[in-house]
PDB file of N, CA and C in Angstrom:
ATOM      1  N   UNK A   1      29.342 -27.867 131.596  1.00  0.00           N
ATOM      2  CA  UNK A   1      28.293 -26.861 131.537  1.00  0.00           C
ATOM      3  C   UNK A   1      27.541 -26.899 132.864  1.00  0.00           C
ATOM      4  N   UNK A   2      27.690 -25.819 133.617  1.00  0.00           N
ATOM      5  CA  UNK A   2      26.669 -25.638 134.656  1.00  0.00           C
ATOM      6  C   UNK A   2      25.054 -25.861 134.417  1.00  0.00           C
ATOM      7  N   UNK A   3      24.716 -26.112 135.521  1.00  0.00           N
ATOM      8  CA  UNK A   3      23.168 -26.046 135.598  1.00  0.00           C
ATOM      9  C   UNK A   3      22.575 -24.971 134.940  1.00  0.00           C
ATOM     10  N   UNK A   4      22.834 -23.716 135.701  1.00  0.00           N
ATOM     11  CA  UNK A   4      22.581 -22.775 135.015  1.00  0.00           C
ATOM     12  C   UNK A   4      22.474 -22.450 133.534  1.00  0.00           C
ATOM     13  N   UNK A   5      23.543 -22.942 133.194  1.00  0.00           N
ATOM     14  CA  UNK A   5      23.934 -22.840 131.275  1.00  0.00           C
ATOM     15  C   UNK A   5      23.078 -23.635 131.026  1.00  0.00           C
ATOM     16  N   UNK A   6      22.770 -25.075 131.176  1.00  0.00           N
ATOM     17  CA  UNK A   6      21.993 -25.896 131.056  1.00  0.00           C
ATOM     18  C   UNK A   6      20.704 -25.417 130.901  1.00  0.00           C
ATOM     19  N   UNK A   7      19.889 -24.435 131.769  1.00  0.00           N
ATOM     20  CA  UNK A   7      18.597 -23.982 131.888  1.00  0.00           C
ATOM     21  C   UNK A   7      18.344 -23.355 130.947  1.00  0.00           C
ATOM     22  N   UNK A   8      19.370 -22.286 130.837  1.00  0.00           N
ATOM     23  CA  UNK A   8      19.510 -21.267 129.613  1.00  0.00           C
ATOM     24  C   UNK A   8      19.572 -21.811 128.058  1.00  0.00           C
ATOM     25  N   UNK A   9      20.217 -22.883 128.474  1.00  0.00           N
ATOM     26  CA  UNK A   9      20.292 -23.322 126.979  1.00  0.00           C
ATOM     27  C   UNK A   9      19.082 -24.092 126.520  1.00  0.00           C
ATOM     28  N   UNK A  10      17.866 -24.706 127.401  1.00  0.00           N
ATOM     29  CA  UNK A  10      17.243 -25.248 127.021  1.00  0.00           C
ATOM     30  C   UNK A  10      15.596 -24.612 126.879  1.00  0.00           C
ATOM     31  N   UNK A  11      15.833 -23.085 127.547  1.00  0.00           N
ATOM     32  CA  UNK A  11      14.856 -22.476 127.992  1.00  0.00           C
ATOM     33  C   UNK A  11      15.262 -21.705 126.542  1.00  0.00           C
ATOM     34  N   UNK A  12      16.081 -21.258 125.782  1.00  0.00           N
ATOM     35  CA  UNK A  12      16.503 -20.905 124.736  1.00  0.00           C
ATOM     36  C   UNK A  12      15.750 -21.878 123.532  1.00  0.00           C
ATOM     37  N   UNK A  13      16.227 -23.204 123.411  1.00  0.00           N
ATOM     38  CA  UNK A  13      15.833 -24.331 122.746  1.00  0.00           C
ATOM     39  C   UNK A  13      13.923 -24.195 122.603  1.00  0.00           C
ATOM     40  N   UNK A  14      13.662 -24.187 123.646  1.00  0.00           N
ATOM     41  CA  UNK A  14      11.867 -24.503 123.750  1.00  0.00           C
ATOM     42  C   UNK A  14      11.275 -22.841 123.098  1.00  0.00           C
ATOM     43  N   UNK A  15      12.304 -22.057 123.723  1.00  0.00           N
ATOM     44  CA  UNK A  15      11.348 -20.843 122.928  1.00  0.00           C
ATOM     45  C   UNK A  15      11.365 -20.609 121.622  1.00  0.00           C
ATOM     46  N   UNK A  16      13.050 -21.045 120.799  1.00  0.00           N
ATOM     47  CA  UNK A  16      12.693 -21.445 119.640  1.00  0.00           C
ATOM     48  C   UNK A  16      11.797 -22.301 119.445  1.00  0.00           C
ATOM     49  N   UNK A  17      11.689 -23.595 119.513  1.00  0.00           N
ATOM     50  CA  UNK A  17      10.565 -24.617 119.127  1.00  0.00           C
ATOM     51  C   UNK A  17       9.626 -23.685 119.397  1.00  0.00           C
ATOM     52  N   UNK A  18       9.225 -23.570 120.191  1.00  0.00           N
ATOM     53  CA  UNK A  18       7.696 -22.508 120.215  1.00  0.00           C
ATOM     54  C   UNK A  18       7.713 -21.131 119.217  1.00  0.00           C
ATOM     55  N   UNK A  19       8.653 -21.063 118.524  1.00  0.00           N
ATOM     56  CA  UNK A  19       8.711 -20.242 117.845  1.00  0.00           C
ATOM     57  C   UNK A  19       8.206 -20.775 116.081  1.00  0.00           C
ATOM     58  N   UNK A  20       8.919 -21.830 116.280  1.00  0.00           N
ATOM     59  CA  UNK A  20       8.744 -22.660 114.870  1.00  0.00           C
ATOM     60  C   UNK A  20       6.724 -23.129 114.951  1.00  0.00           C
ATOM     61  N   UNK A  21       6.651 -23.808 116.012  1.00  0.00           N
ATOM     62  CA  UNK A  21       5.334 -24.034 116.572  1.00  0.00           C
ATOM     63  C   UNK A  21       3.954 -23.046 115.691  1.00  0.00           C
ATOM     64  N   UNK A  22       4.608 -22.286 116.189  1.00  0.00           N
ATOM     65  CA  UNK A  22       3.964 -20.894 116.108  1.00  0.00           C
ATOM     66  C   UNK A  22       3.611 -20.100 114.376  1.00  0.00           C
ATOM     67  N   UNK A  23       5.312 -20.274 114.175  1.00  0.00           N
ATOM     68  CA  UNK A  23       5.062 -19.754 112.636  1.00  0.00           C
ATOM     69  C   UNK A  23       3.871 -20.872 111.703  1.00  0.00           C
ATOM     70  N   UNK A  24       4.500 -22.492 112.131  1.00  0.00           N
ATOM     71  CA  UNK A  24       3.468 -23.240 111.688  1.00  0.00           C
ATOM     72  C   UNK A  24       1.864 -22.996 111.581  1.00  0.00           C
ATOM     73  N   UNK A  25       1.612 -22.416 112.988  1.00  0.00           N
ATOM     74  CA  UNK A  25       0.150 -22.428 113.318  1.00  0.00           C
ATOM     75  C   UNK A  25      -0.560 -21.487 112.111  1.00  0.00           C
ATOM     76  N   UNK A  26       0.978 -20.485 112.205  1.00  0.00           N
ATOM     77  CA  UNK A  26       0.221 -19.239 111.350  1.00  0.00           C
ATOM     78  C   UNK A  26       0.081 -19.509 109.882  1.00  0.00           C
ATOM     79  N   UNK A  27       0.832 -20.322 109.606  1.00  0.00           N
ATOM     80  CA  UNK A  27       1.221 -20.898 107.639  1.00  0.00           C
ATOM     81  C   UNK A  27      -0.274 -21.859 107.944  1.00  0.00           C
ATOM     82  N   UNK A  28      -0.904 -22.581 108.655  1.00  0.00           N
ATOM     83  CA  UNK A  28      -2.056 -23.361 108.184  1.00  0.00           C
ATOM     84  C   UNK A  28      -3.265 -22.537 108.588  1.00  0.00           C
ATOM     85  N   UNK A  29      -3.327 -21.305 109.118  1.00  0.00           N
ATOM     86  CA  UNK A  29      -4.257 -20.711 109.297  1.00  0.00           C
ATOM     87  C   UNK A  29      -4.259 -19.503 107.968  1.00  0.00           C
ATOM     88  N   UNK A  30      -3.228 -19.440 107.779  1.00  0.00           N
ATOM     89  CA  UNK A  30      -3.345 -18.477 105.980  1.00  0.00           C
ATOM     90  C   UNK A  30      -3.715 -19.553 104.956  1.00  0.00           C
ATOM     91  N   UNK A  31      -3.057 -20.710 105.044  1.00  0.00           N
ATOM     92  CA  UNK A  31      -3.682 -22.309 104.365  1.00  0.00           C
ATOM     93  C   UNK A  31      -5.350 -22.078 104.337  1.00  0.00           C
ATOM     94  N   UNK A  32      -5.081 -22.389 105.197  1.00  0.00           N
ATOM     95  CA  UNK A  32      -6.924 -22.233 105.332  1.00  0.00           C
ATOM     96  C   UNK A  32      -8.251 -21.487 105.272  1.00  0.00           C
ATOM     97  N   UNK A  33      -7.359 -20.120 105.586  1.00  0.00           N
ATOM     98  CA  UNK A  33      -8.227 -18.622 104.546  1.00  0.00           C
ATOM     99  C   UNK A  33      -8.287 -18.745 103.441  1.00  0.00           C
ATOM    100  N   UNK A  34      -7.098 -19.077 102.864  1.00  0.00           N
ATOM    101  CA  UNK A  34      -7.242 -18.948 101.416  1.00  0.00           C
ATOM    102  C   UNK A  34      -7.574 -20.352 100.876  1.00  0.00           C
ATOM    103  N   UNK A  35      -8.308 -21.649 101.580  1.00  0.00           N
ATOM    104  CA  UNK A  35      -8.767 -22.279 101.193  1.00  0.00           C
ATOM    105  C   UNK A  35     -10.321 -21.558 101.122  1.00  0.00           C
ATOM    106  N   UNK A  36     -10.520 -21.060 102.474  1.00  0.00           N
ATOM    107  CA  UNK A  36     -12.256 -20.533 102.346  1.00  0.00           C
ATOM    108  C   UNK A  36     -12.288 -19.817 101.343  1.00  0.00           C
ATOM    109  N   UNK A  37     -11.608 -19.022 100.741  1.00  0.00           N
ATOM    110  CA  UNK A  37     -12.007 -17.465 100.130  1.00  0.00           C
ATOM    111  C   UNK A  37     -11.988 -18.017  98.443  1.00  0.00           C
ATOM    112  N   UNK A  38     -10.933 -19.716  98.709  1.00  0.00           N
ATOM    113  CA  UNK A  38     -10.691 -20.206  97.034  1.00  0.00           C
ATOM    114  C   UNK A  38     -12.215 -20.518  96.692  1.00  0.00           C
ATOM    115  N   UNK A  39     -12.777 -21.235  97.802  1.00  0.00           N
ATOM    116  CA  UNK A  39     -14.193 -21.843  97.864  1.00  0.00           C
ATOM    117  C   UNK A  39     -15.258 -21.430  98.049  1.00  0.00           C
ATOM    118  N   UNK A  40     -15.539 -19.860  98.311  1.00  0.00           N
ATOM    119  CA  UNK A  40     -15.946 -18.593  98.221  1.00  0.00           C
ATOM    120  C   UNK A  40     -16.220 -18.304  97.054  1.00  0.00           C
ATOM    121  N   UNK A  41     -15.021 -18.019  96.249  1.00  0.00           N
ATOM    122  CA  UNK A  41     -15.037 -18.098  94.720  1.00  0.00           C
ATOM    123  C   UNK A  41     -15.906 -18.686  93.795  1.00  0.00           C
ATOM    124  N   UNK A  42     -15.613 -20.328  93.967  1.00  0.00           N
ATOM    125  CA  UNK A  42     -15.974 -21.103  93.010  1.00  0.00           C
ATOM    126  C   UNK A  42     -17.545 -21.150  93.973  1.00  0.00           C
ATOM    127  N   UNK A  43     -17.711 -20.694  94.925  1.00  0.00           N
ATOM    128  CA  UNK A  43     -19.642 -21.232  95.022  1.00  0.00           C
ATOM    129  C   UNK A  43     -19.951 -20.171  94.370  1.00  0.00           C
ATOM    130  N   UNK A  44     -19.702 -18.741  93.991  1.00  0.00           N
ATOM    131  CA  UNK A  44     -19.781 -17.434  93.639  1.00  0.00           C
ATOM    132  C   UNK A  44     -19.848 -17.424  91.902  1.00  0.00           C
ATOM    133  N   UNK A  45     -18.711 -18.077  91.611  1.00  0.00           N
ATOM    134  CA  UNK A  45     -18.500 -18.563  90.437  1.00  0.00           C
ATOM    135  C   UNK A  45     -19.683 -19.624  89.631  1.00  0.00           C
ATOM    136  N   UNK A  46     -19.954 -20.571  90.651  1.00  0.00           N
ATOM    137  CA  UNK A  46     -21.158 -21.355  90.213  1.00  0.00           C
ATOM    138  C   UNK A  46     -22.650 -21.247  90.263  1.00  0.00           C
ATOM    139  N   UNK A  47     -22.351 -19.725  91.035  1.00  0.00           N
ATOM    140  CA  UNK A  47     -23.828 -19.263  91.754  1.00  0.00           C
ATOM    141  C   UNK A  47     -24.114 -18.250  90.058  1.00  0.00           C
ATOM    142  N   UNK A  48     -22.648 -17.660  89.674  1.00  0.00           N
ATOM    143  CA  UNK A  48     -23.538 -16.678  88.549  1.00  0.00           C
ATOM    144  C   UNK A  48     -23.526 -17.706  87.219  1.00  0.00           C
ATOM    145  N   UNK A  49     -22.838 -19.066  86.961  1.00  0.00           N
ATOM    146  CA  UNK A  49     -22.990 -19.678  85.692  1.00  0.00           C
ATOM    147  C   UNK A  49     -24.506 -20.569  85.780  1.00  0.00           C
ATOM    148  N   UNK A  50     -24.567 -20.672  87.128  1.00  0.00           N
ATOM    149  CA  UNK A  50     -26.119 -21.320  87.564  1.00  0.00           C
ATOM    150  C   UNK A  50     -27.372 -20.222  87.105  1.00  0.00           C
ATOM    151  N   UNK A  51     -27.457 -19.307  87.444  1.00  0.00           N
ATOM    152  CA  UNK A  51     -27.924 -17.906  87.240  1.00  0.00           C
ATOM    153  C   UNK A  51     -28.168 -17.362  85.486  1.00  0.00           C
ATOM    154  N   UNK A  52     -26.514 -17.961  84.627  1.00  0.00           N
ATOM    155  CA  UNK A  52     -26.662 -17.504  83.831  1.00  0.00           C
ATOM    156  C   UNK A  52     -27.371 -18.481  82.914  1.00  0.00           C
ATOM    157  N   UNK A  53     -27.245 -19.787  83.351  1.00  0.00           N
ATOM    158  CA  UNK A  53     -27.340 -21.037  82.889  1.00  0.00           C
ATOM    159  C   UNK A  53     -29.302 -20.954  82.647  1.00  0.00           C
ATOM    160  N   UNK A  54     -29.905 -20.723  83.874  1.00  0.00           N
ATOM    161  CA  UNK A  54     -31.719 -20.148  83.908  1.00  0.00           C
ATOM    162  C   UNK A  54     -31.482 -19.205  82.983  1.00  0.00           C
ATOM    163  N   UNK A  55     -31.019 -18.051  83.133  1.00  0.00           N
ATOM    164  CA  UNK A  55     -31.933 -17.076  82.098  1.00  0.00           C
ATOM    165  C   UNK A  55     -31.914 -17.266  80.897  1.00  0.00           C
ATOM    166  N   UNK A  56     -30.547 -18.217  80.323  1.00  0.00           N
ATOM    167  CA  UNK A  56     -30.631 -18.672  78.672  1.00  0.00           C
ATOM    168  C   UNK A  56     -31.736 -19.716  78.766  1.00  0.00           C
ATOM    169  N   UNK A  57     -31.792 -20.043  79.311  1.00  0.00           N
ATOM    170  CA  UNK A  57     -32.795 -21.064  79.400  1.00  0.00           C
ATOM    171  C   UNK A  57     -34.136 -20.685  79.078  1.00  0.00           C
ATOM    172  N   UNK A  58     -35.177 -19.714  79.857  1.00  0.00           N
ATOM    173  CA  UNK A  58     -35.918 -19.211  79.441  1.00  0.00           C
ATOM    174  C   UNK A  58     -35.938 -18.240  78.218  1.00  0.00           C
ATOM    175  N   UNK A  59     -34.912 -17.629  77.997  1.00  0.00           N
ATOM    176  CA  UNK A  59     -34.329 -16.578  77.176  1.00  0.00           C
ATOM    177  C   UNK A  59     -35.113 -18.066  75.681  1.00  0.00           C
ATOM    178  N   UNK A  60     -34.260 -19.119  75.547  1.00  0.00           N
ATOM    179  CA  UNK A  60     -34.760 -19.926  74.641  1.00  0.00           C
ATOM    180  C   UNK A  60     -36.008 -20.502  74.678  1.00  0.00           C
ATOM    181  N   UNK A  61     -37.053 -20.334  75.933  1.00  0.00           N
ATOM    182  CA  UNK A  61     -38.310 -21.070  75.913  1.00  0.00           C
ATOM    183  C   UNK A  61     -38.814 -19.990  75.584  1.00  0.00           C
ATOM    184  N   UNK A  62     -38.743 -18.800  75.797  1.00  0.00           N
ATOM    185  CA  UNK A  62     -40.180 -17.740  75.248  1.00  0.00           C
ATOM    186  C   UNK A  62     -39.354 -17.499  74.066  1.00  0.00           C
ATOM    187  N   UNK A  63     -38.542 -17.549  73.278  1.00  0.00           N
ATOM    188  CA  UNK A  63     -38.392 -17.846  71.889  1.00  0.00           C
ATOM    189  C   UNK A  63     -39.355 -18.506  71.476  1.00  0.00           C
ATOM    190  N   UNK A  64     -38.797 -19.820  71.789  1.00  0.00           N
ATOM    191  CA  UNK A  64     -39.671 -21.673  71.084  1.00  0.00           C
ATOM    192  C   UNK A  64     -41.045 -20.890  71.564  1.00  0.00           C
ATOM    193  N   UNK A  65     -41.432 -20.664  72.745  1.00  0.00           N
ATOM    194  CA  UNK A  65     -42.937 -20.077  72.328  1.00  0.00           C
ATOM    195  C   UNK A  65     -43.662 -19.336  71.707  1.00  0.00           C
ATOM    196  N   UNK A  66     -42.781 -18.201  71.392  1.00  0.00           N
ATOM    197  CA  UNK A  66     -42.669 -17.050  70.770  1.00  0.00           C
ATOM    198  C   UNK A  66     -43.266 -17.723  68.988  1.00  0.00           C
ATOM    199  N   UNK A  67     -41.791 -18.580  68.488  1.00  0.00           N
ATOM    200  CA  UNK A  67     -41.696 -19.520  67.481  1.00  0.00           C
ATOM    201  C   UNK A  67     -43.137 -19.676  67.183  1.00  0.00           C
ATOM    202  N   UNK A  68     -43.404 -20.642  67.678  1.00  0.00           N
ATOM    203  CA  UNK A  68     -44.146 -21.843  67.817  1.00  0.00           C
ATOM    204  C   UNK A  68     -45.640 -20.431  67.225  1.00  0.00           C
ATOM    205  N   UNK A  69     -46.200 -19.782  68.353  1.00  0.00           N
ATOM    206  CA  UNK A  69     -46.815 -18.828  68.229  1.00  0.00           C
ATOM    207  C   UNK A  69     -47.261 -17.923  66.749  1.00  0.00           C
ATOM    208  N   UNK A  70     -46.115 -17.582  66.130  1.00  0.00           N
ATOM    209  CA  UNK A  70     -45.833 -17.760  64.911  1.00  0.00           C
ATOM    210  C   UNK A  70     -46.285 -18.522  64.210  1.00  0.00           C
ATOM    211  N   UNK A  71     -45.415 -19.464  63.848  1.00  0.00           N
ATOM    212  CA  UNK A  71     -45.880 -20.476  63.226  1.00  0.00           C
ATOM    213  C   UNK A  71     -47.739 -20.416  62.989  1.00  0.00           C
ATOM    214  N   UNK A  72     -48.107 -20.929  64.461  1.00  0.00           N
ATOM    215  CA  UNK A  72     -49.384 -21.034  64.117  1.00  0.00           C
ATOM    216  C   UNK A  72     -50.133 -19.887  63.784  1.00  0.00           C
ATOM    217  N   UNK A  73     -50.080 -18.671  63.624  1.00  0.00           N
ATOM    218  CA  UNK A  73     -50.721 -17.683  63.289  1.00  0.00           C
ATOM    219  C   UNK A  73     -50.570 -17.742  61.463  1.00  0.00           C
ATOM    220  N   UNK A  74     -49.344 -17.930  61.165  1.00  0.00           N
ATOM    221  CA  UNK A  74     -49.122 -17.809  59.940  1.00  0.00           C
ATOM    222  C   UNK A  74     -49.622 -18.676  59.222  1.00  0.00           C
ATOM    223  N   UNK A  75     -50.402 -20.249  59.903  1.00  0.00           N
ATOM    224  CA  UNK A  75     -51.130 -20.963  59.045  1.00  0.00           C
ATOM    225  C   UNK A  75     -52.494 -21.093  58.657  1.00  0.00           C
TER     226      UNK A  75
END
């Protein structure tokens, strides 16, 4: 194999590898969107059960006060 062939064949070789390189870069950068957007989710997700989690909450204290209120009127 000539020099030449030699060059070609290895200048061939590296642009594949840089090709593989490359697709890699792109598979951990979609990895990693769709890690943000999973984790996006679940703060989103925990932001409205947090949200929903307060308003039952009060939803049951001006009841019990409500209750309670009651109660003492009726005695």
């Amino acid at each position: 194999m000539s020099n030449v062939e030699q060059e070609a064949d290895n200048s061939k070789r590296n642009s594949e590898e840089s090709d593989v390189v490359l697709k890699n870069q792109q598979m951990v950068r979609v990895q990693q969107m769709d890690t943000v957007e999973w984790i996006q989710q679940k703060r989103k997700d925990k932001d409205s059960a947090d949200g929903f989690a307060v308003r039952t909450s009060r939803y049951f204290s001006q009841e019990e006060s409500a209750g309670s209120l009651f109660i003492q009127t009726q005695q």
